[in-house]
Protein backbone atom coordinates (compact mmCIF):
# COMPACT_ATOMS: atom_id res chain seq x y z
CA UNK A 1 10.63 -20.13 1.92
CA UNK A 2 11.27 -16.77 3.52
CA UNK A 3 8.79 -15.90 6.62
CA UNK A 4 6.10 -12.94 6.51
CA UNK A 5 8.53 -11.03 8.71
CA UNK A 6 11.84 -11.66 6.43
CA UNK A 7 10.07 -10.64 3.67
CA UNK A 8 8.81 -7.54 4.84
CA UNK A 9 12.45 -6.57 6.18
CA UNK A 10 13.63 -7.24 2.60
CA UNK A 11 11.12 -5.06 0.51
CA UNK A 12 11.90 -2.53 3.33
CA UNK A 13 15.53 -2.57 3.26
CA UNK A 14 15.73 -3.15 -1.08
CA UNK A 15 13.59 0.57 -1.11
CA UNK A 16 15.24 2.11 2.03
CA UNK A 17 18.70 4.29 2.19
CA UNK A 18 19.60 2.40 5.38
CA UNK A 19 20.74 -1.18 5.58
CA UNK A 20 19.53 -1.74 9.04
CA UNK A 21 15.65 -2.34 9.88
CA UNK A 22 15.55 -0.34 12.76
CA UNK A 23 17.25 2.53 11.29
CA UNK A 24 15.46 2.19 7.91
CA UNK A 25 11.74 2.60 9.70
CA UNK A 26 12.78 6.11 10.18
CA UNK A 27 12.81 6.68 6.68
CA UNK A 28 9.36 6.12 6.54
CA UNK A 29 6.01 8.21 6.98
CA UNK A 30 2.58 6.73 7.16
CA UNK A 31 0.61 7.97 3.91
CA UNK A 32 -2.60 7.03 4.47
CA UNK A 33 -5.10 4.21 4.31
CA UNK A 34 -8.10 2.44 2.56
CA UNK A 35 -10.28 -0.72 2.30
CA UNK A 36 -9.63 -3.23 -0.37
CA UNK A 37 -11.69 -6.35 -1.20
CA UNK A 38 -8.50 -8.54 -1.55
CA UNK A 39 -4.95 -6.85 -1.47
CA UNK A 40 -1.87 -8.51 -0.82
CA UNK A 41 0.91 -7.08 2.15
CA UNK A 42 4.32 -6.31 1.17
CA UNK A 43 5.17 -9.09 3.54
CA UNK A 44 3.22 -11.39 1.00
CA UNK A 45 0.02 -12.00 3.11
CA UNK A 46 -2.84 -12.37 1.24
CA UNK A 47 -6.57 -11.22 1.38
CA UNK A 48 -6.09 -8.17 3.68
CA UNK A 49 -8.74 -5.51 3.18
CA UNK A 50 -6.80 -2.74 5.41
CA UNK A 51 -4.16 -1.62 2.84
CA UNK A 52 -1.84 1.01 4.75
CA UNK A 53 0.31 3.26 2.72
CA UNK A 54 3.81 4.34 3.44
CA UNK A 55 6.19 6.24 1.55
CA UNK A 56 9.98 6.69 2.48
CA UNK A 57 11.32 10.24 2.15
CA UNK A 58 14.36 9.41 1.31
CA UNK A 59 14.09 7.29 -1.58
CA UNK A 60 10.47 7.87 -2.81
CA UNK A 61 9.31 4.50 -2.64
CA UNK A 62 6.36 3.34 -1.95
CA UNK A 63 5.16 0.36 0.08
CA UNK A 64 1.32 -1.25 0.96
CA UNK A 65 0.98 -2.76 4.68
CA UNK A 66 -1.68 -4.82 6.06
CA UNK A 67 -2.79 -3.77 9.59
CA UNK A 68 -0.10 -6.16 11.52
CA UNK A 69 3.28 -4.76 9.68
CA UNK A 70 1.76 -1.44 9.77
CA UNK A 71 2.73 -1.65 13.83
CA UNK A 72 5.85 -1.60 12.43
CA UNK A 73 5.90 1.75 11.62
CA UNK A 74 3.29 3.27 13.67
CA UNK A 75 2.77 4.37 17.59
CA UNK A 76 -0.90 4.78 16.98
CA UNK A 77 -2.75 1.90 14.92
CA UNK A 78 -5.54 3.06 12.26
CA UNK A 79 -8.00 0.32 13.46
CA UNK A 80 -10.48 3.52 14.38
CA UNK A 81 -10.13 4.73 11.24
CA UNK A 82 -10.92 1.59 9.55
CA UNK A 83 -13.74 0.85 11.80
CA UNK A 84 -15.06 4.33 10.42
CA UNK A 85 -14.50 3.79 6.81
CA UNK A 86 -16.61 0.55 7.29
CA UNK A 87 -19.35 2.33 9.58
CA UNK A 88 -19.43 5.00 6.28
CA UNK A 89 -19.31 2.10 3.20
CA UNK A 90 -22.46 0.15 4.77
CA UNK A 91 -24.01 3.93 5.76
CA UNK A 92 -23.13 7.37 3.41
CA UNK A 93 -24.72 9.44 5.48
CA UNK A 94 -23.18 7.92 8.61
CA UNK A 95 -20.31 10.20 10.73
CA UNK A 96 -17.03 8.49 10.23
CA UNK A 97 -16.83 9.00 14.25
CA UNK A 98 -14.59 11.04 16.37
CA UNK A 99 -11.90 8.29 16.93
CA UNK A 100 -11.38 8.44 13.17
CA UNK A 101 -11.22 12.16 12.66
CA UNK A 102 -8.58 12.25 15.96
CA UNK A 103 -6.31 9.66 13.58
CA UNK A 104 -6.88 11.50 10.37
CA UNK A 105 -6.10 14.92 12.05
CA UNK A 106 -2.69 13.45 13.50
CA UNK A 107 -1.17 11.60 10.34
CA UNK A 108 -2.64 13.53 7.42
C-alpha cells in the first residue's frame, strides 16, 4: 500500500508535463478553496472538509488538496480563509475578516 505522500506525487506527476515533483509543482496554480462535509484528498485521505483547488497550466488538469498537501504548493496557507468561511456559514451577516480578504486578494 502506497503512503499519503506517494500517492499524491503520483496523481501529480500522471496530470503534470514534468516527470520530477519538484519541477512539476511549478506547473501548478492555486484555484481556490471551499468547505466540504466529507471530501476525499488526492493523496487518498479521507473526511477533509478544506478542499483546495489547483489546476496545472500546462496540462489543464485539475486536482483537490486537503489543507496538509496544499503546503505543497503554497507559500501562504488558506487556514484564514477557512477560518472565515466558517465564521460566515454559522453567521451570514458576519465579515469574512480581514485575514481572509488579504488571502483572497493575493491568489484570486
Amino acid at each position: 500500500m502506497k503512503t499519503k505522500t506517494y500517492k499524491l506525487i503520483d496523481e501529480v506527476l500522471n496530470r503534470s508535463w514534468s516527470d520530477e515533483f519538484s519541477s512539476a509543482v511549478g506547473e501548478w496554480r492555486y484555484k481556490g478553496s471551499y468547505i466540504m462535509d466529507d471530501y476525499e484528498c488526492a493523496c487518498g485521505k479521507k473526511h477533509i472538509t478544506e478542499v483546495n483547488l489547483i489546476k496545472n497550466d500546462l496540462t489543464g488538469e485539475h486536482l483537490e488538496l486537503g489543507s496538509e498537501c496544499i503546503k505543497k504548493f503554497l507559500p501562504v496557507q488558506p487556514t484564514q480563509f477557512f477560518n472565515g468561511l466558517k465564521k460566515i456559514k454559522n453567521n451570514p451577516s458576519a465579515s469574512i475578516g480581514r485575514k481572509a480578504l488579504k488571502f483572497v486578494n493575493r491568489y484570486n
